[in-house]
PDB file of N, CA and C in Angstrom:
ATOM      1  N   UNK A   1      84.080 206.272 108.806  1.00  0.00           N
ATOM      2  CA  UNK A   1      83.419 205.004 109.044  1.00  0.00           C
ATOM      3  C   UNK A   1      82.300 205.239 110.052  1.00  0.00           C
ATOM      4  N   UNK A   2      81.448 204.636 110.086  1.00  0.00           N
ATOM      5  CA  UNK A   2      80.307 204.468 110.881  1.00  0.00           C
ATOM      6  C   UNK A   2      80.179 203.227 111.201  1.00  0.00           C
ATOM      7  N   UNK A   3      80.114 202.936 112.874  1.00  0.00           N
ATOM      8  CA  UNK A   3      79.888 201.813 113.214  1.00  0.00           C
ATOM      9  C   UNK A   3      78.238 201.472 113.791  1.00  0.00           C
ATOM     10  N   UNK A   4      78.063 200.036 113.270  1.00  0.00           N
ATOM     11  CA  UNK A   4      76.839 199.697 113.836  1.00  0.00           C
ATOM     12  C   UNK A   4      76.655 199.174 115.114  1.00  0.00           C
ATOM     13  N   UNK A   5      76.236 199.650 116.143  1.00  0.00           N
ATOM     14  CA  UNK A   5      75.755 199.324 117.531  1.00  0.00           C
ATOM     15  C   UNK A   5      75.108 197.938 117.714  1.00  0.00           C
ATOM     16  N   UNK A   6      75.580 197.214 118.719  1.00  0.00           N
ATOM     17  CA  UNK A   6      74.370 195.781 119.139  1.00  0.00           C
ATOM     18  C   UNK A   6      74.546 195.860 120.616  1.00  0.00           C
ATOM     19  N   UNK A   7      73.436 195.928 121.298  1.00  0.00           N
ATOM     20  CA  UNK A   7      74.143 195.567 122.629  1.00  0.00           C
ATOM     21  C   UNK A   7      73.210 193.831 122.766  1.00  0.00           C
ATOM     22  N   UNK A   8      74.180 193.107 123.688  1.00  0.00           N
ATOM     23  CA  UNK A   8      73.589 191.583 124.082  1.00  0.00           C
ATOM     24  C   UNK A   8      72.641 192.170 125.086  1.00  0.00           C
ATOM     25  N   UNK A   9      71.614 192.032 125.032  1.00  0.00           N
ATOM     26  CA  UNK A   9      70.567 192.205 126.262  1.00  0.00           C
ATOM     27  C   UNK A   9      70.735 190.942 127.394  1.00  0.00           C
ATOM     28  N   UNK A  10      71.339 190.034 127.390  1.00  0.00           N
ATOM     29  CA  UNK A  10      71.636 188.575 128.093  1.00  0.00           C
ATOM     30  C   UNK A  10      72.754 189.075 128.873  1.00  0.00           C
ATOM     31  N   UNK A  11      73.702 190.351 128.355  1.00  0.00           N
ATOM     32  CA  UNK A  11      74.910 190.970 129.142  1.00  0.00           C
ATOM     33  C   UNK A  11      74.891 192.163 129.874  1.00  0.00           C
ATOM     34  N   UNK A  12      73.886 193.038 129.307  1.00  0.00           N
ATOM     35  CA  UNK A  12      73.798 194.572 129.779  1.00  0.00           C
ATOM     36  C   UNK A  12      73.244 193.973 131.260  1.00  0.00           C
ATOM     37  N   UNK A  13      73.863 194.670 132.287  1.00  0.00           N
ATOM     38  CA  UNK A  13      73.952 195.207 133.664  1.00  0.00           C
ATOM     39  C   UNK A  13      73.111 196.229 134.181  1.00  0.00           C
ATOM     40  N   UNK A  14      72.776 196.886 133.070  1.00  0.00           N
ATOM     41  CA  UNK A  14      71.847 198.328 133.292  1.00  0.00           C
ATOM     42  C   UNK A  14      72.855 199.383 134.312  1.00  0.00           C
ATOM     43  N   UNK A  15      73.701 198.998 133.919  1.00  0.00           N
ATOM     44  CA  UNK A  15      74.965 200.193 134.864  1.00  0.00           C
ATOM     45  C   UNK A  15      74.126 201.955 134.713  1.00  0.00           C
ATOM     46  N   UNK A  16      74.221 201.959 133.244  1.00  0.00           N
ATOM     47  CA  UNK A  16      74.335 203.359 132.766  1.00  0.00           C
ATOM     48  C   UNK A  16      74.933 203.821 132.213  1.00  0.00           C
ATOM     49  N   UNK A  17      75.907 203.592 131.784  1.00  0.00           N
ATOM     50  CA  UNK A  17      76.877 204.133 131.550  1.00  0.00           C
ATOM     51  C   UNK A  17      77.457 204.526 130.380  1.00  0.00           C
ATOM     52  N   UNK A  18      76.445 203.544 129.228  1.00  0.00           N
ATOM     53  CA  UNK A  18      76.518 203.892 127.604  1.00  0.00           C
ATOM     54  C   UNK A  18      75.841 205.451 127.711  1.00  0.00           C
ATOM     55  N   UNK A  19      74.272 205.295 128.825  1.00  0.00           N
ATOM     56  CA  UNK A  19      73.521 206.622 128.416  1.00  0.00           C
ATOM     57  C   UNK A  19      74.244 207.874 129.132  1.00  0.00           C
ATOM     58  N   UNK A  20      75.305 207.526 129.971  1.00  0.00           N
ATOM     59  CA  UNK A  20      75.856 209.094 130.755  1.00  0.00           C
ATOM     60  C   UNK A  20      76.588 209.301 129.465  1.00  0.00           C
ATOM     61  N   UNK A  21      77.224 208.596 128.906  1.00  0.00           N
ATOM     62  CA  UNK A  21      78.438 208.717 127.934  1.00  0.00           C
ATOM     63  C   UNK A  21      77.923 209.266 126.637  1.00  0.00           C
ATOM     64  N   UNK A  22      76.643 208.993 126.382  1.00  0.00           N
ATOM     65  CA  UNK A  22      75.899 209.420 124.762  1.00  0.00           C
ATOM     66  C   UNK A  22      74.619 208.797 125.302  1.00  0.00           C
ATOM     67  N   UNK A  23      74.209 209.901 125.619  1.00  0.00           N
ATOM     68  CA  UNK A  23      72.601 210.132 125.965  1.00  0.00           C
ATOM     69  C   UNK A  23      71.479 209.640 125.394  1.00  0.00           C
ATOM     70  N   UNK A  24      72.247 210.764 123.568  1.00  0.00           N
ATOM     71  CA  UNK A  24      71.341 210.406 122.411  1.00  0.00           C
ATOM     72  C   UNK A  24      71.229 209.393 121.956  1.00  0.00           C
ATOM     73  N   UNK A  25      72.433 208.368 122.171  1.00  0.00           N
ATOM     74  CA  UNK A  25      72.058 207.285 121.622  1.00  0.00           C
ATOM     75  C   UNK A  25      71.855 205.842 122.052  1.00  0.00           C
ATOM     76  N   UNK A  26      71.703 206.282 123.672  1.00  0.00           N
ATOM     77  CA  UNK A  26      70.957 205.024 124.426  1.00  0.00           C
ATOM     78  C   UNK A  26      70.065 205.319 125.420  1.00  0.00           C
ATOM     79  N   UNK A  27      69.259 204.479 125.566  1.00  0.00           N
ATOM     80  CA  UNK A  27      67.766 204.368 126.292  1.00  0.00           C
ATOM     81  C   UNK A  27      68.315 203.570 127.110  1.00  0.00           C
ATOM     82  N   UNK A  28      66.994 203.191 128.399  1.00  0.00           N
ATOM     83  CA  UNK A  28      66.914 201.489 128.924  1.00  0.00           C
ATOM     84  C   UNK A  28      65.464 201.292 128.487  1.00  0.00           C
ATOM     85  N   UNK A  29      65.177 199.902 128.490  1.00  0.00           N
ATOM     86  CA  UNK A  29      63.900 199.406 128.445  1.00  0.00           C
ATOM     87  C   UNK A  29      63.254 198.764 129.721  1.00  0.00           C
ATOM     88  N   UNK A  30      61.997 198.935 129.627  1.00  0.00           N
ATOM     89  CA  UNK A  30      61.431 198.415 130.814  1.00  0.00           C
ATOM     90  C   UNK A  30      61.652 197.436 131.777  1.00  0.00           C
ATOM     91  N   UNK A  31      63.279 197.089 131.447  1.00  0.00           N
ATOM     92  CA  UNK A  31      63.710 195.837 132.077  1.00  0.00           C
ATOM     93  C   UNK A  31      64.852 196.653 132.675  1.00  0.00           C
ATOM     94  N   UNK A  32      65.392 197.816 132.237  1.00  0.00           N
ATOM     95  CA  UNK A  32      66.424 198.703 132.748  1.00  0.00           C
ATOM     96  C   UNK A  32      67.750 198.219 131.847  1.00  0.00           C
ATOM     97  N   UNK A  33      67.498 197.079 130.918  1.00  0.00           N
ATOM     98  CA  UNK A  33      68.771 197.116 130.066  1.00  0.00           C
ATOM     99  C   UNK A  33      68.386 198.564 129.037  1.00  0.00           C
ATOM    100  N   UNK A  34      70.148 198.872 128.496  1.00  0.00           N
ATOM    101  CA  UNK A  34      70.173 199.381 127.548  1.00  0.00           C
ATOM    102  C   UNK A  34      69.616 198.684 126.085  1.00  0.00           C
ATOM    103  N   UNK A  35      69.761 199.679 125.509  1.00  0.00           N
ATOM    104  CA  UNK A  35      69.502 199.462 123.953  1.00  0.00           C
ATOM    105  C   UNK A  35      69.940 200.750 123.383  1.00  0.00           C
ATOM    106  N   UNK A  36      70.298 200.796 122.098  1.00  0.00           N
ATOM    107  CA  UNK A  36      70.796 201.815 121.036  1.00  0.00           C
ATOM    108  C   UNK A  36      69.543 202.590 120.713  1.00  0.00           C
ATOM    109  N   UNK A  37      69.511 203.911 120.399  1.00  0.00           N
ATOM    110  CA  UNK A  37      68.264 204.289 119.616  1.00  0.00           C
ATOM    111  C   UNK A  37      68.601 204.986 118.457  1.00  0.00           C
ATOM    112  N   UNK A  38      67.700 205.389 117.549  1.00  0.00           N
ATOM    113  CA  UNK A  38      67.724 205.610 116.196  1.00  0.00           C
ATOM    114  C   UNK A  38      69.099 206.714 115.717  1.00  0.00           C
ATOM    115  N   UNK A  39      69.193 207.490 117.305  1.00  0.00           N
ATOM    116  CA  UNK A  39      70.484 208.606 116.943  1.00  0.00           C
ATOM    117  C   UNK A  39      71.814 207.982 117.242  1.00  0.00           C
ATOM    118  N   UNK A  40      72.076 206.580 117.484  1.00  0.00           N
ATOM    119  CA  UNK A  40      72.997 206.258 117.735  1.00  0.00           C
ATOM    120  C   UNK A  40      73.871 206.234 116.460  1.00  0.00           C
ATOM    121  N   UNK A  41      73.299 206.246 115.432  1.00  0.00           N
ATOM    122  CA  UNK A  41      74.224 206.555 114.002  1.00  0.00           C
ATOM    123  C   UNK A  41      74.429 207.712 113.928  1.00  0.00           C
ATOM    124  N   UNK A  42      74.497 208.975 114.366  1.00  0.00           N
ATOM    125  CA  UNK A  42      74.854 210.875 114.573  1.00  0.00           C
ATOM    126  C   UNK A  42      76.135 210.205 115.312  1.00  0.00           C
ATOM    127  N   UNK A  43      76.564 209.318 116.228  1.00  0.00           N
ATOM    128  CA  UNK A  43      77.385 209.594 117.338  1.00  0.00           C
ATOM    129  C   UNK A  43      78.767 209.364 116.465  1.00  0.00           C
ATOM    130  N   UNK A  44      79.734 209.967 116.917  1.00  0.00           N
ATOM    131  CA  UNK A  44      81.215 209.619 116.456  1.00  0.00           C
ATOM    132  C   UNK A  44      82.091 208.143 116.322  1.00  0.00           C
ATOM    133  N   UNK A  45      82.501 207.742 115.709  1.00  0.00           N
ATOM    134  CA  UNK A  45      83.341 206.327 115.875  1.00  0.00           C
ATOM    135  C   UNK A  45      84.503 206.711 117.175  1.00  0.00           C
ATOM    136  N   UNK A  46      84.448 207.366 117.709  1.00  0.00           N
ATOM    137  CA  UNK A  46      85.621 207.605 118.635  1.00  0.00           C
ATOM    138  C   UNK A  46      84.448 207.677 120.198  1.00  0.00           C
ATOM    139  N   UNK A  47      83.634 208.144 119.637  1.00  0.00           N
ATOM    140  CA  UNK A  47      82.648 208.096 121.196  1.00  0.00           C
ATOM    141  C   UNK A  47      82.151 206.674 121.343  1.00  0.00           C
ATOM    142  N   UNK A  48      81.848 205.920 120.196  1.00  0.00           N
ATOM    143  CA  UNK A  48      81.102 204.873 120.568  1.00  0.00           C
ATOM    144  C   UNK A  48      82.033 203.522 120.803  1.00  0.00           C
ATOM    145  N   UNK A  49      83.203 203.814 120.259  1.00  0.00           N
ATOM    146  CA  UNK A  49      84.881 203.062 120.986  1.00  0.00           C
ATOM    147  C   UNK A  49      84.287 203.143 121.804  1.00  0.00           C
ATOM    148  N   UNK A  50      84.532 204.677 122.874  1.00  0.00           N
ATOM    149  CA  UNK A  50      84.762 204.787 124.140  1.00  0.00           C
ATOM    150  C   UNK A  50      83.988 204.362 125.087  1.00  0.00           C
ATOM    151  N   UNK A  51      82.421 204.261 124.798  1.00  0.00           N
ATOM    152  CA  UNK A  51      81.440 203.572 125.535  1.00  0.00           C
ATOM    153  C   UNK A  51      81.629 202.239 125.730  1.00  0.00           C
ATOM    154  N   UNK A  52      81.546 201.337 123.977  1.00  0.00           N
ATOM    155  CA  UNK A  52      81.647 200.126 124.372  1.00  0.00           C
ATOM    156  C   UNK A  52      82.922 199.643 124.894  1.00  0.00           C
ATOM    157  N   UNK A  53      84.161 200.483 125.250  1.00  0.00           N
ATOM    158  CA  UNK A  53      85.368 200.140 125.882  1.00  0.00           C
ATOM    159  C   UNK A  53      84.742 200.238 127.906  1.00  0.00           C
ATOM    160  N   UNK A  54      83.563 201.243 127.789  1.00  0.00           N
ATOM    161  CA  UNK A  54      83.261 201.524 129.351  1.00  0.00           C
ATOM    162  C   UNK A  54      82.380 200.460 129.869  1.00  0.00           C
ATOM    163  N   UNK A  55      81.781 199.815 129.011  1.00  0.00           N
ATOM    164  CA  UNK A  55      80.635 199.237 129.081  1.00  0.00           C
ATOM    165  C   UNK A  55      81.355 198.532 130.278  1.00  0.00           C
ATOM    166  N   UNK A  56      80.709 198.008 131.555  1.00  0.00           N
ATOM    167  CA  UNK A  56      80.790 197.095 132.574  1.00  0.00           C
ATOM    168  C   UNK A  56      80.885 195.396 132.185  1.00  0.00           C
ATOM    169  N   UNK A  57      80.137 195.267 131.683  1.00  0.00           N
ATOM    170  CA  UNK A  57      79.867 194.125 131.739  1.00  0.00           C
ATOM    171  C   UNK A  57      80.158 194.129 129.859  1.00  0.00           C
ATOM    172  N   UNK A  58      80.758 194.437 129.030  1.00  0.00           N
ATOM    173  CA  UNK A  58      80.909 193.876 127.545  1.00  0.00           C
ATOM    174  C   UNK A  58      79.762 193.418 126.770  1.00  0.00           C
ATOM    175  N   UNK A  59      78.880 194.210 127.156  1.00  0.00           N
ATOM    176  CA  UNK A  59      77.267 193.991 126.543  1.00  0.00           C
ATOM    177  C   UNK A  59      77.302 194.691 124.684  1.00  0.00           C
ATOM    178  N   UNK A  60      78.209 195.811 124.869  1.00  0.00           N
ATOM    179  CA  UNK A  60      78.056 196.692 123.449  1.00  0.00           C
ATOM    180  C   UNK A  60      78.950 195.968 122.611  1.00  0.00           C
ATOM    181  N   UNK A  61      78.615 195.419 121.403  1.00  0.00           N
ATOM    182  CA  UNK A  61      79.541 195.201 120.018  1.00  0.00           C
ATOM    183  C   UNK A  61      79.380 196.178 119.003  1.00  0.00           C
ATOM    184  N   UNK A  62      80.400 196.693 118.431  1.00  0.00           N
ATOM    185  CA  UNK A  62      80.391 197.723 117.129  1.00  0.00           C
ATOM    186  C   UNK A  62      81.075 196.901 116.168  1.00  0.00           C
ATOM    187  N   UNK A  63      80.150 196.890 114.645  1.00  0.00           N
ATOM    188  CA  UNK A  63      80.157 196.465 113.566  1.00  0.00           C
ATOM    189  C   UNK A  63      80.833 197.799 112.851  1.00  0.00           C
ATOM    190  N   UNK A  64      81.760 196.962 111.464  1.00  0.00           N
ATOM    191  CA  UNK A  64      81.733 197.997 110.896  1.00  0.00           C
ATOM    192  C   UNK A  64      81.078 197.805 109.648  1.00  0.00           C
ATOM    193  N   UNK A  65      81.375 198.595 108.013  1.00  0.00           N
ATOM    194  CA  UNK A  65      80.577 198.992 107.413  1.00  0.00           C
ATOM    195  C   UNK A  65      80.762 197.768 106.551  1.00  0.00           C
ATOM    196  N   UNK A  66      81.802 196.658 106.724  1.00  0.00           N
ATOM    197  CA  UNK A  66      81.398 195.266 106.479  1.00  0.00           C
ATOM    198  C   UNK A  66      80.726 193.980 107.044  1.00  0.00           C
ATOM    199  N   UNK A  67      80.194 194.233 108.387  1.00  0.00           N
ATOM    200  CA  UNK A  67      79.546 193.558 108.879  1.00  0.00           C
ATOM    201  C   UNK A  67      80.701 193.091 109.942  1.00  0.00           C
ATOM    202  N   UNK A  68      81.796 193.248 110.010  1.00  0.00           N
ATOM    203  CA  UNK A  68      82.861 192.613 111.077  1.00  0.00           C
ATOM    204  C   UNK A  68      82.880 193.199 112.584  1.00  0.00           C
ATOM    205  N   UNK A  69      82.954 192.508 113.377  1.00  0.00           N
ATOM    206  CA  UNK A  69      82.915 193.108 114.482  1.00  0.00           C
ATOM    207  C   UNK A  69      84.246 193.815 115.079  1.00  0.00           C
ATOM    208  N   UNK A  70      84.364 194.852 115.045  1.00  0.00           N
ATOM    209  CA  UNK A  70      85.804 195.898 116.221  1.00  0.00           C
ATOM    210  C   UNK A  70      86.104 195.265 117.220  1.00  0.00           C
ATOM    211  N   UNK A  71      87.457 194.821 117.362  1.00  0.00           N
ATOM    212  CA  UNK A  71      87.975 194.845 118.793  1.00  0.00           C
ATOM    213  C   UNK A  71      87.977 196.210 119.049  1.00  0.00           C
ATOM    214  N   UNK A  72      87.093 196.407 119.750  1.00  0.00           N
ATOM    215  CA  UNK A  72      87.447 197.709 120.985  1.00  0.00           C
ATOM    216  C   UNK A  72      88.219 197.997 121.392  1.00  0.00           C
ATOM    217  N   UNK A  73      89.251 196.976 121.700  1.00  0.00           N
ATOM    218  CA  UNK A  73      90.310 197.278 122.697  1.00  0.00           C
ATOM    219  C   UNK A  73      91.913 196.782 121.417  1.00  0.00           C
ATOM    220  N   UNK A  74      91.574 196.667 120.439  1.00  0.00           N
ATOM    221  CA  UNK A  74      92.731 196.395 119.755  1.00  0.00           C
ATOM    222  C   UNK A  74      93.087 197.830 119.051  1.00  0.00           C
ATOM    223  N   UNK A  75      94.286 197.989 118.264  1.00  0.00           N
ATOM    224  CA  UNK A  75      95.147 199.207 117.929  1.00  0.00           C
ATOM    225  C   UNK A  75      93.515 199.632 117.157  1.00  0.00           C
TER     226      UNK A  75
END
C-alpha cells in the first residue's frame, strides 16, 4: 500500500520533525510550515506511520489507496 500524505498547514508547528524523520519527503515553506514533496511517495508505509504518529501538533493525515484516512494510532 502506499499512502497519500496531507499535512493541515492551519496545524503544522514547524517543529521539524517530519523532515529529521524523512528528509526526502518534507520541506518547510517560507512560512517554516512543513509540506510533503514529490519523494514523499518513495517513502515506506511504516516510516510515514511513524512521522505522522511524531508529528507534534497532528498536522500530517495519511490517505490510503481509497481515499480513507489511517488512524495512525489504531491496530
Amino acid at each position: 500500500m502506499s499512502f497519500r500524505v496531507k499535512i493541515d498547514p492551519t496545524a503544522c508547528i514547524g517543529s521539524g520533525s517530519c523532515i529529521a524523520a524523512a528528509p526526502a519527503g518534507f520541506r518547510r515553506d517560507d512560512e517554516g510550515r512543513a509540506f510533503p514533496t514529490s519523494d514523499v511517495a518513495g517513502l515506506g508505509d511504516e516510516v510515514l506511520l511513524d512521522v505522522a504518529r511524531n508529528c507534534p501538533s497532528g498536522a500530517i493525515y495519511l490517505f490510503d489507496a481509497q481515499g480513507e484516512m489511517v488512524d495512525v494510532f489504531g491496530p
